[in-house]
N, C-alpha and C. Protein backbone atom coordinates (compact mmCIF):
# COMPACT_ATOMS: atom_id res chain seq x y z
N UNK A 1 0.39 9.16 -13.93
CA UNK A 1 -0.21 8.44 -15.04
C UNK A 1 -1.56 9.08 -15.34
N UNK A 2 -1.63 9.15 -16.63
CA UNK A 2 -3.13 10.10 -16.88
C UNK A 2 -4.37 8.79 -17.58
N UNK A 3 -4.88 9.19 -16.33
CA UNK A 3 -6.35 8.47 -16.70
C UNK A 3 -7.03 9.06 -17.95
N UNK A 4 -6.56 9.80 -19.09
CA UNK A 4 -7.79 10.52 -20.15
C UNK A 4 -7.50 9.33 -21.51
N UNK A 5 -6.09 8.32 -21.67
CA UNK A 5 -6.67 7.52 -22.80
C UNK A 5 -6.80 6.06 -21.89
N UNK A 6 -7.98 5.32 -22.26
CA UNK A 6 -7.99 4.44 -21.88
C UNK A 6 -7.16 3.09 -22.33
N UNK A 7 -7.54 2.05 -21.29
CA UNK A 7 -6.59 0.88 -21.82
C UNK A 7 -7.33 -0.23 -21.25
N UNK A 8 -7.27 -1.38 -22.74
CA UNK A 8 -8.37 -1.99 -22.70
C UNK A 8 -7.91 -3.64 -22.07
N UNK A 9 -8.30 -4.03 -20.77
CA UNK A 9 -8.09 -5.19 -20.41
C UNK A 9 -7.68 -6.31 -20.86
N UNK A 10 -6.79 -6.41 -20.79
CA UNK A 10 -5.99 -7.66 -21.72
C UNK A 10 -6.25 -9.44 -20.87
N UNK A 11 -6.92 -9.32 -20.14
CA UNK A 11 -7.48 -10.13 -19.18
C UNK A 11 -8.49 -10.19 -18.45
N UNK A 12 -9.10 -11.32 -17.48
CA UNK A 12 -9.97 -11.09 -16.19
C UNK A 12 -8.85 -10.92 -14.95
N UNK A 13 -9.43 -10.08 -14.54
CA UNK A 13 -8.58 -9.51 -13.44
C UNK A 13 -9.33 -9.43 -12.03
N UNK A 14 -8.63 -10.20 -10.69
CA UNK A 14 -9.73 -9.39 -9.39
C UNK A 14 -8.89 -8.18 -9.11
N UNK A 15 -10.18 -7.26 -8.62
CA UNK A 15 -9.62 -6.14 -8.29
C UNK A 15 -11.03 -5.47 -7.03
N UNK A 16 -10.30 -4.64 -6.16
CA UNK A 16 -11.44 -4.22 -5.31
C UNK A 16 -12.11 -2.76 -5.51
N UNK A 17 -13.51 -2.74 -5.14
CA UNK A 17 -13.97 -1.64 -5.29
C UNK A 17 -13.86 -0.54 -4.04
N UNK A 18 -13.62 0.89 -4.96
CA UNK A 18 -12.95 1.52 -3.88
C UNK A 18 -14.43 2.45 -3.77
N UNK A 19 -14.93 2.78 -2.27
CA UNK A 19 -13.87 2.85 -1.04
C UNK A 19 -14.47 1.57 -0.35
N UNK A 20 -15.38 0.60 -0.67
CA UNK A 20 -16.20 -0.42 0.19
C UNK A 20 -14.93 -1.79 0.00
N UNK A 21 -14.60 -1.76 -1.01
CA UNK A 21 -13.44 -2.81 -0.68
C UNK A 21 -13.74 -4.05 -1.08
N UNK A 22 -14.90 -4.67 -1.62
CA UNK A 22 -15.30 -5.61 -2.02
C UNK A 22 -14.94 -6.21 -3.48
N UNK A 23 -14.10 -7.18 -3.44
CA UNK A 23 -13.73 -8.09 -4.72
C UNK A 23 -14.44 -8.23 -5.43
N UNK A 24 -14.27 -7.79 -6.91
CA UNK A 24 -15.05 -8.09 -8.00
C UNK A 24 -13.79 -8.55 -9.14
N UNK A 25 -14.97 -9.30 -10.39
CA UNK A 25 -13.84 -9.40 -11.14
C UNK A 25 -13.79 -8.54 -12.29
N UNK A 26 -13.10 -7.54 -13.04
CA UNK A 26 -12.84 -6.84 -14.23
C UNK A 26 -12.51 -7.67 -15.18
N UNK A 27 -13.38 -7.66 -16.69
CA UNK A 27 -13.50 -8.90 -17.71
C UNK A 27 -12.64 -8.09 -18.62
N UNK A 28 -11.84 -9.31 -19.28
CA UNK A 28 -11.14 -9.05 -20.56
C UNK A 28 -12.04 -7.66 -21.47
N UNK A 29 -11.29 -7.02 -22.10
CA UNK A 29 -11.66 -6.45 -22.89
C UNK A 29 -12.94 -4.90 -22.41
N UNK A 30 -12.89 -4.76 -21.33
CA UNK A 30 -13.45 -3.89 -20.39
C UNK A 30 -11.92 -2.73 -20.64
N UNK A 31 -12.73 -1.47 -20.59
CA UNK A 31 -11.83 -0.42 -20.70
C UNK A 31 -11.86 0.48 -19.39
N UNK A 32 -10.40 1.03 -19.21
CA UNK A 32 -9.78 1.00 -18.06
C UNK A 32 -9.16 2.10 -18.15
N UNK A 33 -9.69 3.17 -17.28
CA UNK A 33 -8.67 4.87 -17.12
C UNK A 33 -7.74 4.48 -15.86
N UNK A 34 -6.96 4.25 -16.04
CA UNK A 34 -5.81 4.45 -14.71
C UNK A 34 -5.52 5.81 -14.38
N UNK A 35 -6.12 6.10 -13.23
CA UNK A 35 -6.21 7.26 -12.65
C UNK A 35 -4.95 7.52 -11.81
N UNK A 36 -4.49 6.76 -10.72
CA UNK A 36 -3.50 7.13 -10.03
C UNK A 36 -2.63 5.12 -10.06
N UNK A 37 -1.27 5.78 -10.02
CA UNK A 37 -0.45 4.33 -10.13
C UNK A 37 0.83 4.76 -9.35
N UNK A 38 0.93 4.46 -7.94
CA UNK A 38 1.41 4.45 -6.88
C UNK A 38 1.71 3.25 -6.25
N UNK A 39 3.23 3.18 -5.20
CA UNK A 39 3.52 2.42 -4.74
C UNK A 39 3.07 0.92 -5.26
N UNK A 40 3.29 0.97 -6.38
CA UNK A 40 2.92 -0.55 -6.63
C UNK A 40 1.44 -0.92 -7.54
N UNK A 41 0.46 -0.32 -7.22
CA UNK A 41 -0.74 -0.70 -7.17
C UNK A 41 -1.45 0.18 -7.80
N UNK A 42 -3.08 -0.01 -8.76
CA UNK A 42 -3.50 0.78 -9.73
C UNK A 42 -4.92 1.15 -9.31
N UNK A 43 -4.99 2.37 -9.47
CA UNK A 43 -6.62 2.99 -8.97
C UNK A 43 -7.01 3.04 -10.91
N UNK A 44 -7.86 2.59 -11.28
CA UNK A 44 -8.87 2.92 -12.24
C UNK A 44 -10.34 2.97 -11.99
N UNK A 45 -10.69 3.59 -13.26
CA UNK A 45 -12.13 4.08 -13.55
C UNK A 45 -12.61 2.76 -14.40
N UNK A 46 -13.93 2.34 -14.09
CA UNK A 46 -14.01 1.32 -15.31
C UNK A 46 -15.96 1.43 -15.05
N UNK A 47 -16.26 1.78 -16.22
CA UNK A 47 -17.78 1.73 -16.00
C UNK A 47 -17.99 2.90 -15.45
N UNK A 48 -17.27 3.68 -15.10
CA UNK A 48 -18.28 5.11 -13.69
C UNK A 48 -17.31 4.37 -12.32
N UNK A 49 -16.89 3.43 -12.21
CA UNK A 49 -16.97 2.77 -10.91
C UNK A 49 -15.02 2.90 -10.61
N UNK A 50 -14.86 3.23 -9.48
CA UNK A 50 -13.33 3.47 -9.36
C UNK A 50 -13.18 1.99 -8.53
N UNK A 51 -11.80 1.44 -8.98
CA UNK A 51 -11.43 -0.23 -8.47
C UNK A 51 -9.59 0.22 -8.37
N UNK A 52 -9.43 -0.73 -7.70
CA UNK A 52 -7.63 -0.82 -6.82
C UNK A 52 -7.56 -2.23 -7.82
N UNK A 53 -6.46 -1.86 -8.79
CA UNK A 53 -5.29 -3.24 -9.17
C UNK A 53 -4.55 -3.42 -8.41
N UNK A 54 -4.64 -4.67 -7.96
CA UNK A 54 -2.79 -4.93 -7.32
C UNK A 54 -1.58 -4.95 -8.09
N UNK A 55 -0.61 -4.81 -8.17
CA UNK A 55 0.67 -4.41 -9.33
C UNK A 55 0.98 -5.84 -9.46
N UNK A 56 1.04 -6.54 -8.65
CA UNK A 56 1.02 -8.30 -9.87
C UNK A 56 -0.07 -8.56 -10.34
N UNK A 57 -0.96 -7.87 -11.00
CA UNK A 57 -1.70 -7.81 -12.08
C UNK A 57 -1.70 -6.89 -12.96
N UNK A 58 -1.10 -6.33 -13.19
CA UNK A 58 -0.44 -5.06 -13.82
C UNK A 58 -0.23 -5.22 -15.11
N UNK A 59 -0.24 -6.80 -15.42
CA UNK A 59 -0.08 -7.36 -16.69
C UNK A 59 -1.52 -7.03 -17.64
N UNK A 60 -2.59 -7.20 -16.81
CA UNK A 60 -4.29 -7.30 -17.28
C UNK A 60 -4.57 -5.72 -17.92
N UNK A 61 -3.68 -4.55 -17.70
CA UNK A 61 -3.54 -3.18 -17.82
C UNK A 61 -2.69 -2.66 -18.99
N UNK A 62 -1.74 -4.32 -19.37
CA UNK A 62 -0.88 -4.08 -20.76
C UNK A 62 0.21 -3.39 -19.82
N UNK A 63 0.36 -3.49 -18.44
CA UNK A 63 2.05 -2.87 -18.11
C UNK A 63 2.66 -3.88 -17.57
N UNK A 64 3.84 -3.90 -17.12
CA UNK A 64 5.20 -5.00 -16.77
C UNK A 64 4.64 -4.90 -14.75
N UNK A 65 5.08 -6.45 -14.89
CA UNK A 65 4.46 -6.41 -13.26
C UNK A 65 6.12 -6.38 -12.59
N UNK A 66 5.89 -5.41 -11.73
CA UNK A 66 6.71 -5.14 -10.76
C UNK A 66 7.44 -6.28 -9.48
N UNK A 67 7.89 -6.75 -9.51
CA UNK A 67 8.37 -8.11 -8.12
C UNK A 67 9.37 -6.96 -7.20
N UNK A 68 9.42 -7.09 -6.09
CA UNK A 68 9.46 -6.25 -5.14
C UNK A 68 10.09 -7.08 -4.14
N UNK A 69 11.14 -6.94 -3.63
CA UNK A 69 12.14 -7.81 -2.78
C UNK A 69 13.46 -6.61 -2.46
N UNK A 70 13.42 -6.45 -1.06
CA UNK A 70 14.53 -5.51 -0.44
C UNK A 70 15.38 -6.26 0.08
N UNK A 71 16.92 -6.58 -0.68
CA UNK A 71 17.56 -7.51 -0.07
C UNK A 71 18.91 -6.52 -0.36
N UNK A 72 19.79 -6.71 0.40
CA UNK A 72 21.36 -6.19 1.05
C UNK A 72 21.86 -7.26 0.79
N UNK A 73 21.65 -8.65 0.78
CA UNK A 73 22.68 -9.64 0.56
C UNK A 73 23.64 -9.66 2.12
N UNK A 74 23.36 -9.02 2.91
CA UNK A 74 24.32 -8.87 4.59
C UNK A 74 23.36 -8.68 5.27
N UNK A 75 23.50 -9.26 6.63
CA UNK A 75 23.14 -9.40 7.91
C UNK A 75 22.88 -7.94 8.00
N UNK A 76 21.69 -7.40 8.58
CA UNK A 76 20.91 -6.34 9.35
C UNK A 76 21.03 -5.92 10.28
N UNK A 77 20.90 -4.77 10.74
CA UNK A 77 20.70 -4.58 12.54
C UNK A 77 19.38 -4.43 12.38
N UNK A 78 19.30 -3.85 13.67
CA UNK A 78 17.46 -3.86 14.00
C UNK A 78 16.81 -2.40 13.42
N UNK A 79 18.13 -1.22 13.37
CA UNK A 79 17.64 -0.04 13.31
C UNK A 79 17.76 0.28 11.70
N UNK A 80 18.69 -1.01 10.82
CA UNK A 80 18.38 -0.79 9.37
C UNK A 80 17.22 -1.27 9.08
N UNK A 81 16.96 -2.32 9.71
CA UNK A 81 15.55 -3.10 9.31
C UNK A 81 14.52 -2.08 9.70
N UNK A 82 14.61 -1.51 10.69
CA UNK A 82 13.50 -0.58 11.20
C UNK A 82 13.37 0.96 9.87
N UNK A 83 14.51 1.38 9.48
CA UNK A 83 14.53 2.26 8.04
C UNK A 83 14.12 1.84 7.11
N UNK A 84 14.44 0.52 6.94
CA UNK A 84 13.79 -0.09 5.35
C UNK A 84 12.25 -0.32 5.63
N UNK A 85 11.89 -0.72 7.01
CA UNK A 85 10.51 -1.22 7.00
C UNK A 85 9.65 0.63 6.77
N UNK A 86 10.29 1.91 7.36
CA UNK A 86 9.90 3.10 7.01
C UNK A 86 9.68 3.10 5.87
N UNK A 87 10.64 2.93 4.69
CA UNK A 87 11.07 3.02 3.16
C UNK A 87 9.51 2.48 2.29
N UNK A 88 9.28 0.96 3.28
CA UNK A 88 8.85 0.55 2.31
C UNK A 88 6.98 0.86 2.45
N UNK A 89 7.39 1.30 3.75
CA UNK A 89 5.55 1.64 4.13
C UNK A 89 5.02 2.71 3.72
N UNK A 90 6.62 3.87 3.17
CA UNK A 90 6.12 4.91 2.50
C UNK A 90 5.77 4.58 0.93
N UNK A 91 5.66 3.27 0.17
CA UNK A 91 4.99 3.13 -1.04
C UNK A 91 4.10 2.45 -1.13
N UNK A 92 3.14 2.49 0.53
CA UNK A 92 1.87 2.17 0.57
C UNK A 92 0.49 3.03 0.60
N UNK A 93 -0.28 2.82 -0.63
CA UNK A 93 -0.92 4.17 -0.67
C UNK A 93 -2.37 3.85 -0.95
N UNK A 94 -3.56 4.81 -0.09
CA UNK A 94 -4.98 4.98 -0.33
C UNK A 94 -5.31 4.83 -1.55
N UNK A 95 -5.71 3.91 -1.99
CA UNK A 95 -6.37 4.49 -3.82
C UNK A 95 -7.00 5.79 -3.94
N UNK A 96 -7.53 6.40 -3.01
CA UNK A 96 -7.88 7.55 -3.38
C UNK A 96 -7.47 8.62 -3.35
N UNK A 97 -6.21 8.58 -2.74
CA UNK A 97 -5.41 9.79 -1.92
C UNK A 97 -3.78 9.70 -2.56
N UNK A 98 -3.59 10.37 -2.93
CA UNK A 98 -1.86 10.42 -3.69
C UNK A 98 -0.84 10.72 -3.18
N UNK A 99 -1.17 10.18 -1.73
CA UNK A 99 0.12 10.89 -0.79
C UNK A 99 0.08 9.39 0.27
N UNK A 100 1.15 8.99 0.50
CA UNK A 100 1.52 7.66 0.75
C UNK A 100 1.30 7.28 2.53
N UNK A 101 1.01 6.73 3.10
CA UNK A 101 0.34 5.98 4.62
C UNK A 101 1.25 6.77 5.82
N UNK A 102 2.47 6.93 5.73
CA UNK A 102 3.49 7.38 6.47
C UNK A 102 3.38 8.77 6.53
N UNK A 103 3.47 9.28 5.40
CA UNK A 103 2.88 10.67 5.38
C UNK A 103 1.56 11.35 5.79
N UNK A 104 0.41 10.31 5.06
CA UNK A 104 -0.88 10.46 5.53
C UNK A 104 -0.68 10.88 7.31
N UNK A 105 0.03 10.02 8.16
CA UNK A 105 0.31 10.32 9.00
C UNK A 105 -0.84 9.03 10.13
N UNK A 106 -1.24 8.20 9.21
CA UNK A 106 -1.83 7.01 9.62
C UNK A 106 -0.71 5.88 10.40
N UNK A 107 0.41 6.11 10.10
CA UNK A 107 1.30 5.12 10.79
C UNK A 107 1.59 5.40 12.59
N UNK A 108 1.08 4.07 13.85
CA UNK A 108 1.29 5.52 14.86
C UNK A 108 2.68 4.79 15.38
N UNK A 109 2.64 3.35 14.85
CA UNK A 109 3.84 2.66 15.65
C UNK A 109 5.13 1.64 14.68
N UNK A 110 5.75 1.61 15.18
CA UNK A 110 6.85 0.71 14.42
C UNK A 110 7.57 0.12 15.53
N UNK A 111 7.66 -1.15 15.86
CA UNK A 111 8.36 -2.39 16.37
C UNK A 111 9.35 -3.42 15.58
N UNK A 112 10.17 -3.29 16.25
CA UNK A 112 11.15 -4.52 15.27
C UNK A 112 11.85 -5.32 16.42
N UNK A 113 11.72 -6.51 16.19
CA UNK A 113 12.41 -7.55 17.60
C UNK A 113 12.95 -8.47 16.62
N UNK A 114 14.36 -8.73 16.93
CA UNK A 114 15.12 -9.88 16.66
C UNK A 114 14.42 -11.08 16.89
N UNK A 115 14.28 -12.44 15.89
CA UNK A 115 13.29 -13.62 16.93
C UNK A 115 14.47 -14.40 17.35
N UNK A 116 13.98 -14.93 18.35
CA UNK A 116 15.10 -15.46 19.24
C UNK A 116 14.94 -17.11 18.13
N UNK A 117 16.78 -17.23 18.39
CA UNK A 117 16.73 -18.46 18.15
C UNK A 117 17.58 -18.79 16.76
N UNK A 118 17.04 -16.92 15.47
CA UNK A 118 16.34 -17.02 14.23
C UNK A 118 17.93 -16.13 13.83
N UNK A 119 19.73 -16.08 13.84
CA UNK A 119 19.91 -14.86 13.81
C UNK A 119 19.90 -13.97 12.24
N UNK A 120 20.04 -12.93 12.82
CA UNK A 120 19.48 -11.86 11.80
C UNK A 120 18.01 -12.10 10.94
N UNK A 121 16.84 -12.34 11.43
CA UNK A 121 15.86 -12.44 11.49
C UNK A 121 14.83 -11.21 12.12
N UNK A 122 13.79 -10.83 12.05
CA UNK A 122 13.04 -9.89 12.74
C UNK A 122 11.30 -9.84 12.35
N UNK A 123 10.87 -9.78 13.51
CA UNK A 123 9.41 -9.89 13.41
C UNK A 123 9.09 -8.23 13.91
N UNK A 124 8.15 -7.60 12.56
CA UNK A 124 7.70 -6.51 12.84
C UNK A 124 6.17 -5.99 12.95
N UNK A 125 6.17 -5.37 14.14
CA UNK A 125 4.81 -5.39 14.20
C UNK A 125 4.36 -3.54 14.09
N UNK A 126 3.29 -3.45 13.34
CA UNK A 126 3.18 -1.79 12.71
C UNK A 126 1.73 -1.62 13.36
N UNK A 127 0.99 -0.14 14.18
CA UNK A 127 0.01 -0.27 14.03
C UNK A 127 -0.19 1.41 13.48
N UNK A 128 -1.63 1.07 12.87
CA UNK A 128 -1.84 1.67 12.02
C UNK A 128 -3.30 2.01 11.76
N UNK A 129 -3.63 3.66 11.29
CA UNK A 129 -5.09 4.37 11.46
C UNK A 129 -5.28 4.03 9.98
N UNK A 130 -6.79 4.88 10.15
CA UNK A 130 -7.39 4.98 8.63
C UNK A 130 -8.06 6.73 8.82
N UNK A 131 -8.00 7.06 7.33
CA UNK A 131 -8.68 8.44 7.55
C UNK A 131 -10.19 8.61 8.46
N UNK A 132 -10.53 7.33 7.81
CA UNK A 132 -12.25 7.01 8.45
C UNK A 132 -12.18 5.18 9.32
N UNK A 133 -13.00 5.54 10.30
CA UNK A 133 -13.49 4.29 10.56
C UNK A 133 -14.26 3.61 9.71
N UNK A 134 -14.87 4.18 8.79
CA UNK A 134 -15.67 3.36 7.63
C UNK A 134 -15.12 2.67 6.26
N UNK A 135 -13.77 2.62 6.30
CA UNK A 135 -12.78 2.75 5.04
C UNK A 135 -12.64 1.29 4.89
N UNK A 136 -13.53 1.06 3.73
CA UNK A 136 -13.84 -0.89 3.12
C UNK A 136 -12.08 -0.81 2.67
N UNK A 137 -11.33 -0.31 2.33
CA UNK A 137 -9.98 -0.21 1.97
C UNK A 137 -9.37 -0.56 3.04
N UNK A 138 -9.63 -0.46 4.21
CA UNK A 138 -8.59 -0.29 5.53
C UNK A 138 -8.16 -1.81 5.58
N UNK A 139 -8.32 -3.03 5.29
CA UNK A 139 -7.87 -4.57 5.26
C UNK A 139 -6.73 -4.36 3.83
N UNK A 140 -7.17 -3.66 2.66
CA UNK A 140 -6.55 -4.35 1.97
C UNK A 140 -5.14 -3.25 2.00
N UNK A 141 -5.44 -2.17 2.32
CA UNK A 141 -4.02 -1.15 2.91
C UNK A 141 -3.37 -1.83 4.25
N UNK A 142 -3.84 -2.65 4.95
CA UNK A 142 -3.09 -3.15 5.90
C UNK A 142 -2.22 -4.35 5.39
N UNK A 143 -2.89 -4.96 4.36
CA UNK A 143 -2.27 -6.52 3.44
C UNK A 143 -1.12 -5.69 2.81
N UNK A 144 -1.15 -4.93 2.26
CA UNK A 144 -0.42 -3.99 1.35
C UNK A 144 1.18 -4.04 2.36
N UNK A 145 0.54 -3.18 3.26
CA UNK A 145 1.85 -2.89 4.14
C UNK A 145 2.57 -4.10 4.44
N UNK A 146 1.78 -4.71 5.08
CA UNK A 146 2.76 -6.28 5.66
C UNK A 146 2.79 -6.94 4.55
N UNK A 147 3.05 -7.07 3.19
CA UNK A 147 2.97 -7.40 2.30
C UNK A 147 4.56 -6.80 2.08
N UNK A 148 4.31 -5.78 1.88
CA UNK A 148 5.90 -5.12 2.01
C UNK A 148 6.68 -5.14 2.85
N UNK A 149 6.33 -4.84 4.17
CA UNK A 149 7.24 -5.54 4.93
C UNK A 149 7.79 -6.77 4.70
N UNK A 150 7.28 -7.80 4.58
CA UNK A 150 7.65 -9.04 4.70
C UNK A 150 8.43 -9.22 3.79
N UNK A 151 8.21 -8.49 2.52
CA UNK A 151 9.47 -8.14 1.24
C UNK A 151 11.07 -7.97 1.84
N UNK A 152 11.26 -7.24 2.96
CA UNK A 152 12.69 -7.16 3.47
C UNK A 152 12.83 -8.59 3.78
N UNK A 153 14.17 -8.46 3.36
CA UNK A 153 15.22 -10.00 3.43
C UNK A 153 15.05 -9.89 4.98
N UNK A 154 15.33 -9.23 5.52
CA UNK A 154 15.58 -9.34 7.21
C UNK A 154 14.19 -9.80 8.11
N UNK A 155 13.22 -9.81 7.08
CA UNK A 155 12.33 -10.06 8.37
C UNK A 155 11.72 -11.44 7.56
N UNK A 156 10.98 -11.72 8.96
CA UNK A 156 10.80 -12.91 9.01
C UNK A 156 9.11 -13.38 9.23
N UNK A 157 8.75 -12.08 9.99
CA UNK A 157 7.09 -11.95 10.46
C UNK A 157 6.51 -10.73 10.74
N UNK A 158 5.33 -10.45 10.11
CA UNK A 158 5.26 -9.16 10.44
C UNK A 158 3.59 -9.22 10.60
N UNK A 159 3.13 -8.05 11.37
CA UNK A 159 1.72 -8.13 11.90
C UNK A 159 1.24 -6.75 11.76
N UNK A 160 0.50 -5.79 11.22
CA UNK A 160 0.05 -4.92 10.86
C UNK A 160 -1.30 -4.53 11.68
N UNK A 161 -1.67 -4.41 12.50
CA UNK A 161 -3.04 -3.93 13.21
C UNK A 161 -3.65 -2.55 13.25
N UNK A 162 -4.84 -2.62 12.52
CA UNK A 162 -5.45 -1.35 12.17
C UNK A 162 -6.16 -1.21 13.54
N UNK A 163 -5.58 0.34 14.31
CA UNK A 163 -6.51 0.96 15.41
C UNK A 163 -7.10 2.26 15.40
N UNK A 164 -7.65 2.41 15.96
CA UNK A 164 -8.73 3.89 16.26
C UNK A 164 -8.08 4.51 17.35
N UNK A 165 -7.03 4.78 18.39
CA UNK A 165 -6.95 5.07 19.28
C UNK A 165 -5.38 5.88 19.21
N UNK A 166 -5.19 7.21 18.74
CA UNK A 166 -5.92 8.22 18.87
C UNK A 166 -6.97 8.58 16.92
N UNK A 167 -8.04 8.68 17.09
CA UNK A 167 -8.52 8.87 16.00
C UNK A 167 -7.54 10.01 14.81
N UNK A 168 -7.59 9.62 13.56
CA UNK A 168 -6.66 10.64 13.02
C UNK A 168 -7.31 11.72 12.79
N UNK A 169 -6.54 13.06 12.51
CA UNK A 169 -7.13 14.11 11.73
C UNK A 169 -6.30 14.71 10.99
N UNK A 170 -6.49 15.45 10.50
CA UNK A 170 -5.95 16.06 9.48
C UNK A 170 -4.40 16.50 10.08
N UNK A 171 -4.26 17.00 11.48
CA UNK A 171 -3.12 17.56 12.01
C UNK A 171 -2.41 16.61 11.49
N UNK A 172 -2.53 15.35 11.35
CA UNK A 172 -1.09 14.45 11.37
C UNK A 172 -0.43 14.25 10.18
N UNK A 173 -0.91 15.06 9.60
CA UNK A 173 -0.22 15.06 7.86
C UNK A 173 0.70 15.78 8.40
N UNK A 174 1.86 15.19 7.21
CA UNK A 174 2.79 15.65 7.18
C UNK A 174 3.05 16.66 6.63
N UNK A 175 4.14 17.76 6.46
CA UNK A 175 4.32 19.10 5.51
C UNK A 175 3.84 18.78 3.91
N UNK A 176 4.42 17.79 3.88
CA UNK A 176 5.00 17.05 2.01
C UNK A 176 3.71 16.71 1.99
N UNK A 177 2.80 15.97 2.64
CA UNK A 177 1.19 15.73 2.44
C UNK A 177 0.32 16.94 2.19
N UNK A 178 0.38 17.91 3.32
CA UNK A 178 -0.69 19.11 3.45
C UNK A 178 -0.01 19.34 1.68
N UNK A 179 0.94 19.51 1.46
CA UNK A 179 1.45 20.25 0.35
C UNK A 179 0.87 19.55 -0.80
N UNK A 180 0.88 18.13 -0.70
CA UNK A 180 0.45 17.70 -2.31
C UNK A 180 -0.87 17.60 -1.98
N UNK A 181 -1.85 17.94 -1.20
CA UNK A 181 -2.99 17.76 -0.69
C UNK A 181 -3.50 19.18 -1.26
N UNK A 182 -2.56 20.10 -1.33
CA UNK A 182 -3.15 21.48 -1.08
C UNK A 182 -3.46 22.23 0.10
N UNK A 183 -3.29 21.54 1.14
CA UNK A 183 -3.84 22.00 2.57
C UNK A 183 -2.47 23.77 2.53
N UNK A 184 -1.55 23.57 2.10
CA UNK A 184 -1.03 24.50 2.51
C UNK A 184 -0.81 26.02 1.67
């Protein structure tokens, strides 16, 4: 999507400022470069100042809001649920970065447990880096993910925990990342 014609707020909208992360609100009639529109969610320019739409507000931008639900209509195993929860973490993305969390190479774990009791049910628990320890984004990329997760029909609970341990670097990009990154 090319941020060079703008588009003028058809609403008040919250949206966060990137990279500190702090909620503000964008007023009707405020003009709006959508710079990058990924996995769901909208990076614009507004004022000088770059801000993250969430895609159920997508309406405030003059576009169609997206509803997002991964359902099979059939009972799951643990290792489809564990592919779809891959699927869907790969259309979770940095506002600033155009290459998606999985790739980034920020994802270090994936858990999926049947809950007892619950059948075909599953509680998933993901943990997960940030490029920086300083990244005001790193809460609302973690909401994002378990946000999507919880979108699969099969699950039931999911817990997302942002850690530092092993710090990331650049090695953990993936080929398809270094590549749209330019690294290669």
């Amino acid at each position: 999507m090319s941020g060079s014609n703008p588009v003028t707020l058809t609403r008040d909208v919250e949206a966060a400022l990137v990279p500190v992360g702090t909620k503000v609100t964008l007023m009707k009639g405020e003009q709006a470069y959508i710079t990058q529109s990924l996995g769901g969610s909208y990076t614009v320019i507004v004022n000088g100042n770059m801000f993250r739409i969430e895609g159920k507000d997508a309406d405030a931008l003059g576009l169609p809001v997206q509803t997002q639900t991964v359902a099979t209509g059939k009972p799951m195993t643990r290792e489809e649920v564990e592919k779809q929860v891959w699927e869907v973490l790969k259309t979770c993305y940095d506002p600033e970065i155009p290459v998606n969390i999985v790739d980034l190479g920020l994802v270090y774990d994936c858990v999926v447990t049947p809950i007892e009791g619950k059948p075909d049910t599953y509680r998933v628990d993901v943990k997960m880096t940030l490029t920086a320890p300083g990244c005001g984004m790193g809460p609302m990329i973690a909401q994002d993910a378990q946000n999507k997760i919880l979108s699969i029909e099969a699950v039931e609970e999911a817990n997302v925990e942002v850690v530092w341990d092993p710090p990331w670097n650049q090695s953990m990009l993936s080929e398809a990342a270094k590549l749209q990154l330019g690294l290669l």
